[in-house]
N, C-alpha and C. Protein backbone atom coordinates (compact mmCIF):
# COMPACT_ATOMS: atom_id res chain seq x y z
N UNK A 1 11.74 -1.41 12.19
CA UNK A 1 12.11 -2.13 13.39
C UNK A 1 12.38 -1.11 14.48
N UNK A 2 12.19 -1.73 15.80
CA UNK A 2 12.13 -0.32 16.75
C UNK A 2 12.98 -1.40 18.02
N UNK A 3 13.64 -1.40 18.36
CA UNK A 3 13.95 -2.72 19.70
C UNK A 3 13.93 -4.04 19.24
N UNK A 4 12.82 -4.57 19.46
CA UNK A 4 12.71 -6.03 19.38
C UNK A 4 11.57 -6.14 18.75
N UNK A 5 11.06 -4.98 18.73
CA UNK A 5 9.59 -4.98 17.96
C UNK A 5 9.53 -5.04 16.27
N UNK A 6 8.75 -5.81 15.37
CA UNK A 6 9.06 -5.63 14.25
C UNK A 6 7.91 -5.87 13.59
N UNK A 7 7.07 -4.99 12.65
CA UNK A 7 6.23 -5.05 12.08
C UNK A 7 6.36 -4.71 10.79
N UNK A 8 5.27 -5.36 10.29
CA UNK A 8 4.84 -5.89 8.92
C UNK A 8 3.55 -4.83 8.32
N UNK A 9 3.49 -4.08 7.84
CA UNK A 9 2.24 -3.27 7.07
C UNK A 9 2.12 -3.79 6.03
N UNK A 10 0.63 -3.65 5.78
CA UNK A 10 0.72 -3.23 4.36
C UNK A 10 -0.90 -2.57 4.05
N UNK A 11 -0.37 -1.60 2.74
CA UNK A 11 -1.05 -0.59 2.86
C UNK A 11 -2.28 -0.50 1.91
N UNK A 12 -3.49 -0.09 2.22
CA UNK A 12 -4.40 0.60 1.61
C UNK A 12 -5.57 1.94 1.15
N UNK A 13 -5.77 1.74 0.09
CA UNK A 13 -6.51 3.20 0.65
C UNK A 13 -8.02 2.59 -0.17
N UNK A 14 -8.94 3.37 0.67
CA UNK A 14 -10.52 2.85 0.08
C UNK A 14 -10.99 4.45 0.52
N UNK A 15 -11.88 4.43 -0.39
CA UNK A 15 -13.61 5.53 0.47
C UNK A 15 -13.35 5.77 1.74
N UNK A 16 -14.21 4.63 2.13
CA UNK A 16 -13.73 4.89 3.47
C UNK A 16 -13.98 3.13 4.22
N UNK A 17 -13.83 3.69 5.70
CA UNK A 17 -13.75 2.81 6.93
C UNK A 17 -14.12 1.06 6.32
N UNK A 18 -15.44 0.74 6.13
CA UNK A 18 -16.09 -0.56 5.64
C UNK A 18 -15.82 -1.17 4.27
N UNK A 19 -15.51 -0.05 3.61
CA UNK A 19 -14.52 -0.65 1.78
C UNK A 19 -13.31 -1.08 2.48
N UNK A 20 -12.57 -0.36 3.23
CA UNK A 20 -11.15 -1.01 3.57
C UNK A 20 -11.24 -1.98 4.62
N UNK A 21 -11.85 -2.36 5.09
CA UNK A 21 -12.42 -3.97 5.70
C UNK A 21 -12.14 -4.47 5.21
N UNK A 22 -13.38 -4.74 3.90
CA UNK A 22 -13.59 -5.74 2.87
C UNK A 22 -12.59 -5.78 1.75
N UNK A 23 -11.31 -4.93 1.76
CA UNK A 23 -10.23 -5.32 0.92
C UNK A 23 -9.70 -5.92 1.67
N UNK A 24 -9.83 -6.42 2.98
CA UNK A 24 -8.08 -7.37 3.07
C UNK A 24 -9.26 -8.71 3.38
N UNK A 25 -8.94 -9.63 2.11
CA UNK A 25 -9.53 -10.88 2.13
C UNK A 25 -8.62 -11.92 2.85
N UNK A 26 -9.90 -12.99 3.30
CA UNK A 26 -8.76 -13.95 3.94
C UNK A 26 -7.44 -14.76 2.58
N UNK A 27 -7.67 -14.42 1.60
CA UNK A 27 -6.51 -14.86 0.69
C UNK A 27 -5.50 -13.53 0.87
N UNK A 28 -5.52 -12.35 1.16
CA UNK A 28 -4.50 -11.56 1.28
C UNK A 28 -3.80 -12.03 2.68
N UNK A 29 -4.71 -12.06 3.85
CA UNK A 29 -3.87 -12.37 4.66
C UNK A 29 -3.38 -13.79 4.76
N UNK A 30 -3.23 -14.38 4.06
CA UNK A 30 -2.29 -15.68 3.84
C UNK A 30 -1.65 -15.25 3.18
N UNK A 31 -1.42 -14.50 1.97
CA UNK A 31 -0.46 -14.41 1.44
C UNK A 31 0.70 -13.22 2.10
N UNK A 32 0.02 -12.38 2.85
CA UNK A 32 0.92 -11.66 4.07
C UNK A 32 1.73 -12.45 5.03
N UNK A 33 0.88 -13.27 5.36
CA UNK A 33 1.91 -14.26 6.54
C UNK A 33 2.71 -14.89 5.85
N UNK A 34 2.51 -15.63 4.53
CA UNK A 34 3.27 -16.36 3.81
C UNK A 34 5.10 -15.06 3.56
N UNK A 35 4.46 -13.95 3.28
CA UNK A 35 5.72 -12.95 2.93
C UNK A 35 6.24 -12.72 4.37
N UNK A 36 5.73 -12.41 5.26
CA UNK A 36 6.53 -12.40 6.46
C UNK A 36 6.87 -13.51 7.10
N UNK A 37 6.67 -14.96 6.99
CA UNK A 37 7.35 -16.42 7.05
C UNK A 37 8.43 -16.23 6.40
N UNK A 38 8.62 -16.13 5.02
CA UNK A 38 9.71 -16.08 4.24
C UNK A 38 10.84 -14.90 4.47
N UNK A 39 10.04 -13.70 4.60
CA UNK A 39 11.33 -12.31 5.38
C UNK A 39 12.09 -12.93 6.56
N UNK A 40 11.21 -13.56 7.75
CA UNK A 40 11.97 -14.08 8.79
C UNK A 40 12.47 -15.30 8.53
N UNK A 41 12.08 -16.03 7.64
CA UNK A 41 13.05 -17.11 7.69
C UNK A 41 14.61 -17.17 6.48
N UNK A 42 14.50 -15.55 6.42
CA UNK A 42 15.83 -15.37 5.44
C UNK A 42 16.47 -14.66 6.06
N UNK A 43 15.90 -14.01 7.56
CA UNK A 43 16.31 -12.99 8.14
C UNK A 43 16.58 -13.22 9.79
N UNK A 44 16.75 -14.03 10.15
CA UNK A 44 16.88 -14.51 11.51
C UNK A 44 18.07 -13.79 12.19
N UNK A 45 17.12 -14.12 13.68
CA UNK A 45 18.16 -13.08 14.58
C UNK A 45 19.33 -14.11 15.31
């Protein structure tokens, strides 16, 4: 957290550039938003 700013990573490592594309499937990023729905809604300002 930096100010008001607050981000969410998450991390990978591939070969290179176009393998790490094609790892973040649209089922990871639902299940990312789903974990940062739940962080902020246990964590409210």
């Amino acid at each position: 957290r930096r100010g008001t700013l607050l981000v969410f990573v998450e991390v990978k490592q591939r070969a290179d550039f176009n393998a790490a594309l094609f790892a973040v499937t649209a089922r990871n990023r639902r299940r990312m938003e789903q974990a940062v729905k739940s962080w902020l809604a246990r964590h409210p300002r």
